[in-house]
Protein backbone atom coordinates (compact mmCIF):
# COMPACT_ATOMS: atom_id res chain seq x y z
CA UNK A 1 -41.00 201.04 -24.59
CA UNK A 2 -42.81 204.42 -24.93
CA UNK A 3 -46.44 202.53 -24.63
CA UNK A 4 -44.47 201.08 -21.01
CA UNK A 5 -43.06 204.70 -20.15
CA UNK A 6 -46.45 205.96 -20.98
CA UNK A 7 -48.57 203.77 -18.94
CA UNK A 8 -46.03 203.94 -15.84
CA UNK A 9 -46.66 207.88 -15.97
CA UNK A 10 -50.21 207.64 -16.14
CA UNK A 11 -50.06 205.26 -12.71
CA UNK A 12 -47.70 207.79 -10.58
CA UNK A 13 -49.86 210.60 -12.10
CA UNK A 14 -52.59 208.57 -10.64
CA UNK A 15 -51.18 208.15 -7.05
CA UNK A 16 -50.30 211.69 -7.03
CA UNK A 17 -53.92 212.49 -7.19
CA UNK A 18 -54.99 210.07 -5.08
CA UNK A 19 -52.84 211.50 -2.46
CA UNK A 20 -53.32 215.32 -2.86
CA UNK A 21 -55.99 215.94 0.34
CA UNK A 22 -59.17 217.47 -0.62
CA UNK A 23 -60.15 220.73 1.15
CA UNK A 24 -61.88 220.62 3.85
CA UNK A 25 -65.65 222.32 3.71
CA UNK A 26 -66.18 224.78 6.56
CA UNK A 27 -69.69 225.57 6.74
CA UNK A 28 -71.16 228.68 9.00
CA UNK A 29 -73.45 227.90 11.71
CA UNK A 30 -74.80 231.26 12.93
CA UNK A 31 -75.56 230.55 16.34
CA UNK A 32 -74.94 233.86 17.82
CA UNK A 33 -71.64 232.67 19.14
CA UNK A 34 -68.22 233.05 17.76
CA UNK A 35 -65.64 229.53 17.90
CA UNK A 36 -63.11 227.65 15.72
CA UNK A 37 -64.49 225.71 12.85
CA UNK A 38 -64.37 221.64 14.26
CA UNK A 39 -66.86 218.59 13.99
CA UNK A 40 -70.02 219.81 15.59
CA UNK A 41 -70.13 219.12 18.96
CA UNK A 42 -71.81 216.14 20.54
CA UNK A 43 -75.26 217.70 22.03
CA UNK A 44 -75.47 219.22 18.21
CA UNK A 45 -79.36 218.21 16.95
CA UNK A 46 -79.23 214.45 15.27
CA UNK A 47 -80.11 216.08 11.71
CA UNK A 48 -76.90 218.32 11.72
CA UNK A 49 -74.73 215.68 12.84
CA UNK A 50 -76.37 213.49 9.86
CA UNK A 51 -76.19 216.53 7.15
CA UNK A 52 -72.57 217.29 8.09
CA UNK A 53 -71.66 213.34 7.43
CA UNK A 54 -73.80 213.37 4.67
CA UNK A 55 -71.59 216.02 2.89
CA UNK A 56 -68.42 214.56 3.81
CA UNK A 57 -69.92 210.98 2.51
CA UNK A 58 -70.82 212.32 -1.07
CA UNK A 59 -68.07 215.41 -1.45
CA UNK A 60 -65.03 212.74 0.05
CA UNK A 61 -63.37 215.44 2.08
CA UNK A 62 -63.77 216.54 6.11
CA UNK A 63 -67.13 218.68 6.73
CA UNK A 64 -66.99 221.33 9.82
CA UNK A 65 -69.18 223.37 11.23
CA UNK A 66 -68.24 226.84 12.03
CA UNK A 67 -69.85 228.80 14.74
CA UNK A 68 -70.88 232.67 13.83
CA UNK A 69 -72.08 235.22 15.73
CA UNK A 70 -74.29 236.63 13.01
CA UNK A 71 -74.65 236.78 9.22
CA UNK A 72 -72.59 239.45 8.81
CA UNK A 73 -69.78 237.61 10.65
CA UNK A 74 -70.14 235.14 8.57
CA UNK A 75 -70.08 237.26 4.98
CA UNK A 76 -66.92 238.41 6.42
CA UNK A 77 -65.83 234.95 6.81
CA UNK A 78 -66.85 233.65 3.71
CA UNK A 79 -65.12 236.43 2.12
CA UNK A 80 -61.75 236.28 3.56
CA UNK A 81 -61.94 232.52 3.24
CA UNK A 82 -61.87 231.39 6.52
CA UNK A 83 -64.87 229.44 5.70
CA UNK A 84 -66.45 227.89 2.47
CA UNK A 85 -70.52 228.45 2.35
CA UNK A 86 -72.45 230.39 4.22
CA UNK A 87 -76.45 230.97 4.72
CA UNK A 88 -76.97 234.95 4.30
CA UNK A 89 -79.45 237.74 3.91
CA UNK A 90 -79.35 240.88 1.73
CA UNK A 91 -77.75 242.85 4.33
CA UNK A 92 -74.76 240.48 4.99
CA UNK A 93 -73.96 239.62 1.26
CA UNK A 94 -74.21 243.18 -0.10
CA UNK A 95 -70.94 244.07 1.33
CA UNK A 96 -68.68 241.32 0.12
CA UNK A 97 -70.96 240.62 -2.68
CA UNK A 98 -67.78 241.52 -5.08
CA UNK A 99 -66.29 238.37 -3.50
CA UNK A 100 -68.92 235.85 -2.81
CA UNK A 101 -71.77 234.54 -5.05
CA UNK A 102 -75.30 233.36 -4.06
CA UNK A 103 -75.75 229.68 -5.19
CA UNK A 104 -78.72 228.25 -3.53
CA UNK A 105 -82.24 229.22 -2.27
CA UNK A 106 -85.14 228.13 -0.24
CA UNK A 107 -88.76 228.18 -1.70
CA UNK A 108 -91.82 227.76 0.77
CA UNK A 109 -94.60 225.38 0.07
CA UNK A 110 -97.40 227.36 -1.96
CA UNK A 111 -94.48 229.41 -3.09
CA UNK A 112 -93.35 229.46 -7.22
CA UNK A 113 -89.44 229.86 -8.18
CA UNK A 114 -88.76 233.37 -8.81
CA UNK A 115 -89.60 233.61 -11.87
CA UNK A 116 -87.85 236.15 -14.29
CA UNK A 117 -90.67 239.69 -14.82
CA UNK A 118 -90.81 241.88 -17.71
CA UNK A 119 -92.44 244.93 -17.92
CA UNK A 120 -93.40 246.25 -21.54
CA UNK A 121 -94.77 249.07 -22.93
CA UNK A 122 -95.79 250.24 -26.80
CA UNK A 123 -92.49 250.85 -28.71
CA UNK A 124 -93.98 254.20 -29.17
CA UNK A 125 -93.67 255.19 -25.44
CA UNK A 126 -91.67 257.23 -24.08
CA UNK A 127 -91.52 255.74 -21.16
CA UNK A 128 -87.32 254.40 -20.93
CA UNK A 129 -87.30 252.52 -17.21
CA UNK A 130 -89.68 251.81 -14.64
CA UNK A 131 -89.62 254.95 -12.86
CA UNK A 132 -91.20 256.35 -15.94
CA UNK A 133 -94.19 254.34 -14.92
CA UNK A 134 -95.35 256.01 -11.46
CA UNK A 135 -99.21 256.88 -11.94
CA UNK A 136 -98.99 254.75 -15.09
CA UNK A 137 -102.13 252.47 -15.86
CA UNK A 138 -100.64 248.76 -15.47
CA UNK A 139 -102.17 245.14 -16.71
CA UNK A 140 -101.25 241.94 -15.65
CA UNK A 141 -101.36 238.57 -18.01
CA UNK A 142 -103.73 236.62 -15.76
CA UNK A 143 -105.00 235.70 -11.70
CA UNK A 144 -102.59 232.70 -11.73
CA UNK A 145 -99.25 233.17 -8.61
CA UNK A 146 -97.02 232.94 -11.51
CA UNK A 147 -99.15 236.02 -13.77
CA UNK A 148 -100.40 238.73 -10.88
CA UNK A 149 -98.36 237.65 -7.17
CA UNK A 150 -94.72 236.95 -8.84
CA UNK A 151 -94.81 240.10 -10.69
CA UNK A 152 -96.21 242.03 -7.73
CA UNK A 153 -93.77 240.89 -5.41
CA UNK A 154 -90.78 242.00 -8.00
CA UNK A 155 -92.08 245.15 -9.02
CA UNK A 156 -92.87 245.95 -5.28
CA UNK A 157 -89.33 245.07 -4.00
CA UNK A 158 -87.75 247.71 -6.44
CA UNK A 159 -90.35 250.07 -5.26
CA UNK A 160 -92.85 250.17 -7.69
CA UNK A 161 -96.06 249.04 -4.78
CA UNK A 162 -99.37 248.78 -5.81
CA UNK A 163 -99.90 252.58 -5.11
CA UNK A 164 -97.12 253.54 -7.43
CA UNK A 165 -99.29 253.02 -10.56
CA UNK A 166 -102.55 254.15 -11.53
CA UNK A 167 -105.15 251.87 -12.16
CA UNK A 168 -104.16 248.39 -12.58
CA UNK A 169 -106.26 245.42 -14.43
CA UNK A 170 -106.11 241.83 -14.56
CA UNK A 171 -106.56 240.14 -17.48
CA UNK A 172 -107.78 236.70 -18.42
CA UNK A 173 -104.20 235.67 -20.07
CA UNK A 174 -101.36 237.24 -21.31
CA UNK A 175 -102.94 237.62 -24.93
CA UNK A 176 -105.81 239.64 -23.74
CA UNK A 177 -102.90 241.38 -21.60
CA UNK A 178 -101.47 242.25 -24.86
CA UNK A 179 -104.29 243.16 -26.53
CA UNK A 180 -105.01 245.52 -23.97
CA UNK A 181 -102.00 247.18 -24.39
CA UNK A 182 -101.97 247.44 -27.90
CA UNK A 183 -105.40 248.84 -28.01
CA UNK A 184 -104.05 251.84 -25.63
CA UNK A 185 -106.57 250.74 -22.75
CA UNK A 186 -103.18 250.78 -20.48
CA UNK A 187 -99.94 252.49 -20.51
CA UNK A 188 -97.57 249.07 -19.58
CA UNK A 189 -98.07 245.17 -18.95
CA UNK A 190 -96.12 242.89 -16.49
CA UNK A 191 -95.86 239.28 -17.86
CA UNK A 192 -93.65 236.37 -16.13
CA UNK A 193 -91.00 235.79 -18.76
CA UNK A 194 -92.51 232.42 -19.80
CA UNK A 195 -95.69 234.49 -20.78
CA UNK A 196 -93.50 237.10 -23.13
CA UNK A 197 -91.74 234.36 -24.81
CA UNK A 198 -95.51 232.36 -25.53
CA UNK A 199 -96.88 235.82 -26.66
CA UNK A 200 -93.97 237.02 -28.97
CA UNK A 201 -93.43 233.13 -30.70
CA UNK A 202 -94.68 232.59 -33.84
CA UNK A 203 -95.34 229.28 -35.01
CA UNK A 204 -95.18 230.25 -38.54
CA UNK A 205 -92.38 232.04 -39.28
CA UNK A 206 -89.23 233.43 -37.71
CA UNK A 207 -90.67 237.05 -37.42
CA UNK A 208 -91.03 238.96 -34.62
CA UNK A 209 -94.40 239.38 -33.61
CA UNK A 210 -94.02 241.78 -30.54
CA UNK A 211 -92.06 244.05 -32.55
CA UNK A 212 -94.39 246.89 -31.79
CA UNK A 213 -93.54 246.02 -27.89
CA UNK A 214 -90.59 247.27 -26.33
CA UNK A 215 -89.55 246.34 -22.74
CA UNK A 216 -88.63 248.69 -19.76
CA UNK A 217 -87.74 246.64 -17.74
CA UNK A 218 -86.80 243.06 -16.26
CA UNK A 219 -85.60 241.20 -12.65
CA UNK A 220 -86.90 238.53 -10.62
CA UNK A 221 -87.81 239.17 -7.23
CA UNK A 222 -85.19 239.35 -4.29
CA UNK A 223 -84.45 236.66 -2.81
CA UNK A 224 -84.67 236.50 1.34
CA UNK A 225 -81.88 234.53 2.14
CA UNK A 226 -79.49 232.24 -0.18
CA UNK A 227 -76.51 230.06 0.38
CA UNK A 228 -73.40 231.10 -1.14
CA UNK A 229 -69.82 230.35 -1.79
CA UNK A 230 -66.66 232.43 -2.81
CA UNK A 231 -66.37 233.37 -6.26
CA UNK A 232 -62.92 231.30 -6.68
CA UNK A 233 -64.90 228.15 -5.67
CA UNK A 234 -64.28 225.80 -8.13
CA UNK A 235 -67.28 225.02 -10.31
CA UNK A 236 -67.14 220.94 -9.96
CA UNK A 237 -67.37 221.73 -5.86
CA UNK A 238 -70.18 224.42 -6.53
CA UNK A 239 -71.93 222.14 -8.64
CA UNK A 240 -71.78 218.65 -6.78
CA UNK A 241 -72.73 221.15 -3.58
CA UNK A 242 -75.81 222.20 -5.40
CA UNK A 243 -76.58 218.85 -6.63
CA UNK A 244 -76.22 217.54 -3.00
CA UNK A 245 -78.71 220.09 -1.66
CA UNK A 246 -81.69 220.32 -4.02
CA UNK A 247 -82.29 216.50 -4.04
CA UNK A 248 -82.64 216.72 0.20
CA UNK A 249 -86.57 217.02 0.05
CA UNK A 250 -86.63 213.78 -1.36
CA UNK A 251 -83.35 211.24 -0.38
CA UNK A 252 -83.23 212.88 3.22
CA UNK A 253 -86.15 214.84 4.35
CA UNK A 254 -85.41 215.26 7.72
CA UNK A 255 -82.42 216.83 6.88
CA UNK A 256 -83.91 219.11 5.07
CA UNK A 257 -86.48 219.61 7.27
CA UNK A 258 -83.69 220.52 9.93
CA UNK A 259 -81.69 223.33 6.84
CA UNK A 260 -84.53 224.67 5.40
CA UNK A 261 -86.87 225.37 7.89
CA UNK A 262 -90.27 225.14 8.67
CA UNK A 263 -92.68 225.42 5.61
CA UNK A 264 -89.96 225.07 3.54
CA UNK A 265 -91.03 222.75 0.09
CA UNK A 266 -87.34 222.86 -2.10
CA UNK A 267 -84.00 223.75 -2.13
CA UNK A 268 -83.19 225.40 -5.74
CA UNK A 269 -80.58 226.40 -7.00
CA UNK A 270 -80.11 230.42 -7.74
CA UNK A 271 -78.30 233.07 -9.63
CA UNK A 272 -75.14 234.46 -8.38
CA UNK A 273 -76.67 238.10 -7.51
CA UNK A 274 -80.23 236.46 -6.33
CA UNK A 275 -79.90 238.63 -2.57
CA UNK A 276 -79.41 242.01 -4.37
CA UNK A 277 -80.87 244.83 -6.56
CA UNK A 278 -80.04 244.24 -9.78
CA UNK A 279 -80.57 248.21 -10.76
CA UNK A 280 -81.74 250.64 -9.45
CA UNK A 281 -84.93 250.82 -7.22
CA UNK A 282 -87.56 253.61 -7.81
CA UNK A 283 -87.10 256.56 -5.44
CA UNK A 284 -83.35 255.53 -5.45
């Protein structure tokens, strides 16, 4: 009898779920005009129409499309939650960035993911943040994107350009980077995160081998524009969202073609904060 009460409690639990709706997914389209969110309309382009279905095929719930004057419209929208995602710049998600979390990005072909930057020094400096550094002698681990334009492009968002060191030198790799450094030929070293973790591993014991490094100083560059979501969005929606969106290159490019843009290569996914200073900038 309890096995029998059991299983009939398990079925109505069942049909319960079933029959809770799902939330709709109200997505901004910043058009320049202001309108109700609805099904887009019928002279919307073909690749809208298709992504919108395509959304409501894989999440299983009602997809609209929600006209927006502008992204800051729309960062007010997503905020108050009178819509769900939203496709903003710095400017718009600063304000409600308290409320609403960046979640996806858009890298360009040629481009490289931004990459996490560290900025080191000897532990003997006395140099404590990266404003310590103006006029500083600099070296970078290497000509590759990932070793000299990544870390320029971080270090020049938070305001630390080209001209705000002293001389700067490129070296062959991040060892000679290192060694250069170490030797006192420059004053600090900026290394892609992947090249600090290589340079401090030691493949024969568990000591620290950068121990006489210390660094300043770490972000990734600032992102241009990023998708997000409120931050009360549950995580299975986030996630099957993200899922969705990074495999559109491949199972529907002209789709993606249509969201990303032109010269876009991938959709990736990003970290919650990717549209904003994570610190302070130098100068601030």
């Amino acid at each position: 009898m309890r096995r029998l009460l059991l299983a009939c409690g398990a079925v109505l639990l069942s049909a319960a779920q079933a029959q809770t709706p799902t939330l709709p997914i109200r997505i901004a389209d910043i058009s320049g005009q202001a309108g109700p969110c609805a099904p887009p309309p019928s002279d919307a382009p073909a690749a809208q129409k298709a992504y919108l279905q395509l959304l409501a095929e894989r999440m299983r719930t009602e997809v609209l499309n929600c006209p927006m004057p502008d992204a800051a419209a729309a960062a007010k929208a997503l905020a108050a939650g009178e819509i769900d995602m939203a496709r903003l710049d710095g400017a718009a998600f600063a304000p409600v960035s308290d409320q609403v979390r960046s979640i996806l990005t858009t890298r360009a072909v040629g481009d490289l993911s931004r990459l996490p930057i560290v900025v080191a020094t000897l532990g003997s400096s006395k140099a404590q943040n990266l404003a310590d550094l103006a006029g500083a002698t600099l070296v970078f681990g290497g000509p590759m994107k990932a070793s000299l334009q990544v870390p320029r492009q971080a270090l020049g968002d938070y305001g630390a350009d080209e001209a705000f060191f002293g001389a700067q030198t490129v070296a062959r790799d991040y060892e000679e980077a290192a060694a250069l450094l170490r030797s006192g030929q420059v004053q600090a070293m900026a290394l892609h995160a992947g090249a600090w973790q290589k340079l401090c591993r030691s493949d024969e014991s568990d000591a620290d081998v950068c121990s006489d490094l210390r660094i300043i100083w770490r972000q990734r560059p600032v992102a241009d524009q990023a998708w997000a979501m409120r931050l009360d969005t549950t995580d299975d929606r986030r996630f099957r969202i993200v899922g969705i969106h990074v495999a559109l290159h491949n199972q529907a490019p002209d789709i993606f073609a249509w969201l990303a843009g032109p010269g876009a290569e991938e959709i990736e996914p990003t970290e919650p904060k990717a549209l904003l200073h994570q610190g302070p900038t130098v100068g601030s």
